[in-house]
PDB file of N, CA and C in Angstrom:
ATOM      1  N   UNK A   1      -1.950 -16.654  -1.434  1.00  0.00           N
ATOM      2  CA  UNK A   1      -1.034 -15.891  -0.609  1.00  0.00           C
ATOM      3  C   UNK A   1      -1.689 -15.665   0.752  1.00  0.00           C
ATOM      4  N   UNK A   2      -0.884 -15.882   2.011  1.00  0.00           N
ATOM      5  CA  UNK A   2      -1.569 -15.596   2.995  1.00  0.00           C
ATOM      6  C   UNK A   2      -1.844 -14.111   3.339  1.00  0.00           C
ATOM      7  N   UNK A   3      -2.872 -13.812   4.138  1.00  0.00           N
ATOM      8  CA  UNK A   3      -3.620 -12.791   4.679  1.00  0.00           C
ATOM      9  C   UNK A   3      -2.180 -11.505   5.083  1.00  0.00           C
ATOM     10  N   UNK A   4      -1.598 -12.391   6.581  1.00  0.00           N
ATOM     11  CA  UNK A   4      -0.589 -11.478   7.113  1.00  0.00           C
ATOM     12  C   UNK A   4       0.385 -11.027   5.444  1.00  0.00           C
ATOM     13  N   UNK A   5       0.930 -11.864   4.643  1.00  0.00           N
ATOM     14  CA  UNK A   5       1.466 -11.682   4.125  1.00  0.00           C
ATOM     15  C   UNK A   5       1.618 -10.545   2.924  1.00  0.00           C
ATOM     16  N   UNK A   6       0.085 -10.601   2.461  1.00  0.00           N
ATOM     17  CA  UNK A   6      -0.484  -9.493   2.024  1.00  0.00           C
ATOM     18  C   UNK A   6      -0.338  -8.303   2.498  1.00  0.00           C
ATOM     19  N   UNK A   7      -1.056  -8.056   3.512  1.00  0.00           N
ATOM     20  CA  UNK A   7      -0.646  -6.968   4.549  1.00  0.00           C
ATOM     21  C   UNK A   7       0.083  -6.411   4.764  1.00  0.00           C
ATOM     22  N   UNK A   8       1.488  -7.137   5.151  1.00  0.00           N
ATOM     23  CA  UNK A   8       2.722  -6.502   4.731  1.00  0.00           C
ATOM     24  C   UNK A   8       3.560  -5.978   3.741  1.00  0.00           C
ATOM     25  N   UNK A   9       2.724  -6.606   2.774  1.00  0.00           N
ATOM     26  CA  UNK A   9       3.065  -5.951   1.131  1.00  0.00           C
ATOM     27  C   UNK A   9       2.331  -4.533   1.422  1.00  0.00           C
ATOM     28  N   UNK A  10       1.003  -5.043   1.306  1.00  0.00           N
ATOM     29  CA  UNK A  10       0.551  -3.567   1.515  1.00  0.00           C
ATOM     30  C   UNK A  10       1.358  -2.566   2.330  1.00  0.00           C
ATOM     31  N   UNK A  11       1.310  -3.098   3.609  1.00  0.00           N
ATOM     32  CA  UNK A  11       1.802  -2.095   4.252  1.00  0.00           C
ATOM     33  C   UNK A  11       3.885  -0.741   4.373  1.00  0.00           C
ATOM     34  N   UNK A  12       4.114  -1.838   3.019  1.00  0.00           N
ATOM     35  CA  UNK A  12       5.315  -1.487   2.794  1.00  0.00           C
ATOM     36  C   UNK A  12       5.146  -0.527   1.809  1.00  0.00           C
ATOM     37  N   UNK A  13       4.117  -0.432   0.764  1.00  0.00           N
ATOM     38  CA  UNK A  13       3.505   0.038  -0.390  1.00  0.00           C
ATOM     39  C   UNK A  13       3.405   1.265   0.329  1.00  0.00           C
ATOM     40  N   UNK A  14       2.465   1.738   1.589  1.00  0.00           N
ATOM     41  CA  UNK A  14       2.097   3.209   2.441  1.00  0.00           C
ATOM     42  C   UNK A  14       3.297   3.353   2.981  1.00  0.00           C
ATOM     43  N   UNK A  15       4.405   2.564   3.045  1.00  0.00           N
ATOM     44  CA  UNK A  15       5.358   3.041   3.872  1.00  0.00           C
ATOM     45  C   UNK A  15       6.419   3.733   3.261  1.00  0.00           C
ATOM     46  N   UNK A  16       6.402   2.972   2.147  1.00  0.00           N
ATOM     47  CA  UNK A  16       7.190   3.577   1.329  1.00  0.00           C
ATOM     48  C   UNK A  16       6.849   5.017   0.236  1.00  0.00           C
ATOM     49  N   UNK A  17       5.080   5.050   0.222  1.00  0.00           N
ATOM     50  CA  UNK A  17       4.687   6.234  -0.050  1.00  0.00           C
ATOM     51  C   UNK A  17       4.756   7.435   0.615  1.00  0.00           C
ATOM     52  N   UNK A  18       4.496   6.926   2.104  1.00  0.00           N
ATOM     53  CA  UNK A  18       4.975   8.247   3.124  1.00  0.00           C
ATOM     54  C   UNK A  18       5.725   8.420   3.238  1.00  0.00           C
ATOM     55  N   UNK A  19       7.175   7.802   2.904  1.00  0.00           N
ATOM     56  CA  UNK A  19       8.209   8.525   2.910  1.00  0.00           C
ATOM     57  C   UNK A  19       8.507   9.415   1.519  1.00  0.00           C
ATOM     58  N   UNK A  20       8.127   8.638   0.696  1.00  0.00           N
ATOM     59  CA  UNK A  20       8.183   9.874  -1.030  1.00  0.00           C
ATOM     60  C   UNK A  20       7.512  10.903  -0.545  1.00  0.00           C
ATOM     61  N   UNK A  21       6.469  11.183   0.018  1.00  0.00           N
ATOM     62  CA  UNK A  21       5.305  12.803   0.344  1.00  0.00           C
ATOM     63  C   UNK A  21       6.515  13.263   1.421  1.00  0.00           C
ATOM     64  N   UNK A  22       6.814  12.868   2.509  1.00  0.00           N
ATOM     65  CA  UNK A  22       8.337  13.643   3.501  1.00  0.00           C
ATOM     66  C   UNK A  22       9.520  13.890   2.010  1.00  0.00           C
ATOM     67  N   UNK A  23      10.153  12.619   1.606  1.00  0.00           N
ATOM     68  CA  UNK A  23      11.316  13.814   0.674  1.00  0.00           C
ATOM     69  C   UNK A  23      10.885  14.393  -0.259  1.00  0.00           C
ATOM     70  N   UNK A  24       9.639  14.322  -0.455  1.00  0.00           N
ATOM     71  CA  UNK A  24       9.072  15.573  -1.616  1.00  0.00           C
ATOM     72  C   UNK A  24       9.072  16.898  -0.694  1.00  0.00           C
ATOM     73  N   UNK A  25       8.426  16.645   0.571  1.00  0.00           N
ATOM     74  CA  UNK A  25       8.180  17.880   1.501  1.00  0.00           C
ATOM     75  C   UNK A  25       9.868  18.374   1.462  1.00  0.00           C
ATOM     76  N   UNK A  26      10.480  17.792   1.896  1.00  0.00           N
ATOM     77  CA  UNK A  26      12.057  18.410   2.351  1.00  0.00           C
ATOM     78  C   UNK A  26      12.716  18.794   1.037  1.00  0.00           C
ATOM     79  N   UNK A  27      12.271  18.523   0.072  1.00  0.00           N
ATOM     80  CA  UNK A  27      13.203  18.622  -1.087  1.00  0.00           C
ATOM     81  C   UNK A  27      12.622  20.255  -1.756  1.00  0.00           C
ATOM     82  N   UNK A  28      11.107  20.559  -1.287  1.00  0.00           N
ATOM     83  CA  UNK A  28      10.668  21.627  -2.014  1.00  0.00           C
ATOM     84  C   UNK A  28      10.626  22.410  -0.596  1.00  0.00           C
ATOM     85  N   UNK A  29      10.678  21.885   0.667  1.00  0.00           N
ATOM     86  CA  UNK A  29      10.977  22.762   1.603  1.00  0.00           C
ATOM     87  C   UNK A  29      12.245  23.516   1.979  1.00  0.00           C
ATOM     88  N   UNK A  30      13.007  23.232   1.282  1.00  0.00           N
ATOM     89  CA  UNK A  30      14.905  23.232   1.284  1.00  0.00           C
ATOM     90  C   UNK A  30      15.392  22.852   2.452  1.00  0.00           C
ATOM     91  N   UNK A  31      15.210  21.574   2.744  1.00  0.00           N
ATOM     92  CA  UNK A  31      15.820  20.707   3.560  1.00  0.00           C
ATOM     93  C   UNK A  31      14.972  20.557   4.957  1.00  0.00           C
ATOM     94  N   UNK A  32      13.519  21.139   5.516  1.00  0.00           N
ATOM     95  CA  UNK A  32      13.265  21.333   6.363  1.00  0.00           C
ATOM     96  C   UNK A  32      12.132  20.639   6.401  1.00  0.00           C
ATOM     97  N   UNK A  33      11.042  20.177   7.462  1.00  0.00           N
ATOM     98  CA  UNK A  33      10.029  19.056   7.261  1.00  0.00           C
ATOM     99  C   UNK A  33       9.117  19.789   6.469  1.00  0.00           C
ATOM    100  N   UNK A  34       7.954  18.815   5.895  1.00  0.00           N
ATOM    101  CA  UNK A  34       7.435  19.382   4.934  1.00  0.00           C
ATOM    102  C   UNK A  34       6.577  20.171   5.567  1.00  0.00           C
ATOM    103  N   UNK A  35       5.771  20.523   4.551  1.00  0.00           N
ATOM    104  CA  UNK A  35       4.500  21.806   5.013  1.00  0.00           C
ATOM    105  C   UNK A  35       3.775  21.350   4.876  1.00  0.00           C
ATOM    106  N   UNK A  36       2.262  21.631   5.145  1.00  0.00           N
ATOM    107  CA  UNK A  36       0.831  21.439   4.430  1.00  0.00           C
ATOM    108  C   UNK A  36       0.661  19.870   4.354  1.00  0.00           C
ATOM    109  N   UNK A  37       0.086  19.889   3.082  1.00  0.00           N
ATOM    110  CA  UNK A  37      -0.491  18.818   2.595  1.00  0.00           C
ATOM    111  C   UNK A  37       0.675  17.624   2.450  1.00  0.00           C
ATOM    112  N   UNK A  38       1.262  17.757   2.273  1.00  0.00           N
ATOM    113  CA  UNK A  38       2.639  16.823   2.094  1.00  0.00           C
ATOM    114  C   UNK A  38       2.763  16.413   3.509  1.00  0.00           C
ATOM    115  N   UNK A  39       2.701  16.887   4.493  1.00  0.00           N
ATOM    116  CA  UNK A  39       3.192  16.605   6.214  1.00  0.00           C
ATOM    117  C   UNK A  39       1.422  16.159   6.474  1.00  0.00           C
ATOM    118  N   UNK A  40       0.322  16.058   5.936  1.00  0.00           N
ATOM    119  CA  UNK A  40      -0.719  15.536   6.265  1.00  0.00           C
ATOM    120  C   UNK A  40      -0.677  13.988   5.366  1.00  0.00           C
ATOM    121  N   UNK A  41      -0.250  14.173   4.473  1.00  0.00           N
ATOM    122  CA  UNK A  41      -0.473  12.695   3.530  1.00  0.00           C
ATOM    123  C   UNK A  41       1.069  11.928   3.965  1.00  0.00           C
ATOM    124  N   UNK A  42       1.969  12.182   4.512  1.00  0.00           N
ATOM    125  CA  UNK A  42       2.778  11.419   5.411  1.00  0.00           C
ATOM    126  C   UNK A  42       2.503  11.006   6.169  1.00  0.00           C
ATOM    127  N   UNK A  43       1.883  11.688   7.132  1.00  0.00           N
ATOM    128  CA  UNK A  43       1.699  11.747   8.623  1.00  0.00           C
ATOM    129  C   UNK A  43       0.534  10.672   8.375  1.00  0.00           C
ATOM    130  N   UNK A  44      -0.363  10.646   7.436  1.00  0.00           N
ATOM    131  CA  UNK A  44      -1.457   9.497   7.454  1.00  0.00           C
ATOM    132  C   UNK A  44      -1.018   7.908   6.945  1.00  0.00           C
ATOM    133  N   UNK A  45      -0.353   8.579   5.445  1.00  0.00           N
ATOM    134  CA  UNK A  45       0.196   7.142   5.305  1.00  0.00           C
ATOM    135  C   UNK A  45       1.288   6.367   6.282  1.00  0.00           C
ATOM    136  N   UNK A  46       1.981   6.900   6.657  1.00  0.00           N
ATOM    137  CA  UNK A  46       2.738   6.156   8.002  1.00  0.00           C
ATOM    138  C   UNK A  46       1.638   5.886   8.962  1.00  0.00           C
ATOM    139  N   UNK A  47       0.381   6.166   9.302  1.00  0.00           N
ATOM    140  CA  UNK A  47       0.023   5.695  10.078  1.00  0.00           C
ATOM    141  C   UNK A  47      -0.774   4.718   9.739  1.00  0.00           C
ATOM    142  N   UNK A  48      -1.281   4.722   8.514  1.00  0.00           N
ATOM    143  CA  UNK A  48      -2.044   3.729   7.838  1.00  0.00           C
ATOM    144  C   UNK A  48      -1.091   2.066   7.619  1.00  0.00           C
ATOM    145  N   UNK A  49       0.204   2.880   7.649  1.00  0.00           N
ATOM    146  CA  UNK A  49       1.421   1.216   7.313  1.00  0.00           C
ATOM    147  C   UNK A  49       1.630   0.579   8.918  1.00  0.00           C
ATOM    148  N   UNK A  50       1.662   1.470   9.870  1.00  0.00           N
ATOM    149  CA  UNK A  50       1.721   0.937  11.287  1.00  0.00           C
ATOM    150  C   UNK A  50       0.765   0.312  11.416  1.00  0.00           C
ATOM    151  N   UNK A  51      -0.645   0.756  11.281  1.00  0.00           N
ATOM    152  CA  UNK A  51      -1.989   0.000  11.616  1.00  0.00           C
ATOM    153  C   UNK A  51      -1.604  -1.256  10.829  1.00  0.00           C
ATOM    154  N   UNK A  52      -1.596  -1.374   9.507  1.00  0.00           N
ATOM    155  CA  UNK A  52      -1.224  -2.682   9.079  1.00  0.00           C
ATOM    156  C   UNK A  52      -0.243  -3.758   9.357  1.00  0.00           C
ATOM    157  N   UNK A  53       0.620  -3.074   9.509  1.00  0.00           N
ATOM    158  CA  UNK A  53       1.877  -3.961  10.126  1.00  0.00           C
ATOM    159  C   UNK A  53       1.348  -4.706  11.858  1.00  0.00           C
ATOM    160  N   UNK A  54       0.741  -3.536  12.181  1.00  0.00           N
ATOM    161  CA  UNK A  54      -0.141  -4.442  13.541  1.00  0.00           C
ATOM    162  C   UNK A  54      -0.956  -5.469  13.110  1.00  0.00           C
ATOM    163  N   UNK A  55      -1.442  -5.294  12.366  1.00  0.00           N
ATOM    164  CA  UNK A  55      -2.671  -6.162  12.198  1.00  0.00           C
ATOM    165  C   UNK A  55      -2.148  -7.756  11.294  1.00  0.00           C
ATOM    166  N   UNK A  56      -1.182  -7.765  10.435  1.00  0.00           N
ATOM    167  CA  UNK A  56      -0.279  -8.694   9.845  1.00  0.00           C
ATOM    168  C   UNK A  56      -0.028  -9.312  11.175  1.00  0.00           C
ATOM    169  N   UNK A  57       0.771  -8.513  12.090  1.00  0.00           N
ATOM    170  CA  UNK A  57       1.338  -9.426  13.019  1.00  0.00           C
ATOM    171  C   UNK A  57      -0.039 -10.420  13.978  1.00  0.00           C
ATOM    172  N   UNK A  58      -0.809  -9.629  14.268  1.00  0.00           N
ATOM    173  CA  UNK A  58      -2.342 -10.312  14.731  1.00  0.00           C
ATOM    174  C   UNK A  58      -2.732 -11.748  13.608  1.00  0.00           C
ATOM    175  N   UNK A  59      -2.393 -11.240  12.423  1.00  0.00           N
ATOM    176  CA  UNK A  59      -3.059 -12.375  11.955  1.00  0.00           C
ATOM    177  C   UNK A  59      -1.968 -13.609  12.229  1.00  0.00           C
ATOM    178  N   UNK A  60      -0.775 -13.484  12.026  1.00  0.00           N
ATOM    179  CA  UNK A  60       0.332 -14.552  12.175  1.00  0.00           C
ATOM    180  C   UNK A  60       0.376 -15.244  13.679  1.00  0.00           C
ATOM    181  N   UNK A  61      -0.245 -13.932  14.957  1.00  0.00           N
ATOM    182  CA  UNK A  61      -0.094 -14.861  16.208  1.00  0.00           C
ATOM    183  C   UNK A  61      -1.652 -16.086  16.052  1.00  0.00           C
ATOM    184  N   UNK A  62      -2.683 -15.305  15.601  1.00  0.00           N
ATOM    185  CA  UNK A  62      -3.859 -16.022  15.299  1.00  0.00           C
ATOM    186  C   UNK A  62      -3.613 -17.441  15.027  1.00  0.00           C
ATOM    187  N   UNK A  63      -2.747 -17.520  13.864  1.00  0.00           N
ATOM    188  CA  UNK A  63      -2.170 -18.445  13.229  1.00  0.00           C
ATOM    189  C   UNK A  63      -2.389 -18.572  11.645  1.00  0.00           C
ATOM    190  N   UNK A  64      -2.550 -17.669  11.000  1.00  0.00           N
ATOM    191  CA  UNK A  64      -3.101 -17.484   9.815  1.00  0.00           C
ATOM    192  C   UNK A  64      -2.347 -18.271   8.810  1.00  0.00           C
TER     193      UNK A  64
END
């Protein structure tokens, strides 16, 4: 399997986790963004799926 391709698996895997930690936050927040720890483990995993999704695309202009 190629490199980028991986990556984007991965990176759909954090993307789709940070959004479960947000509707967990809103669902026990009653409708409002989450609090605490829930709005820190979003806020990271979305940023952890952006970094990857950059870096997938790096490997594909590379030519991977």
């Amino acid at each position: 399997m190629r490199t980028s391709l991986r990556l984007n698996f991965t990176a759909l895997g954090f993307l789709f986790a940070g959004a479960l930690f947000m509707a967990r936050g809103m669902a026990e927040g009653k409708g409002t963004m989450p609090k605490g720890r829930d709005r820190r483990a979003a806020a990271g995993m979305l940023a952890v799926a952006a970094a990857l999704f950059l870096t997938a695309g790096a490997f594909l202009m590379a030519g991977d």
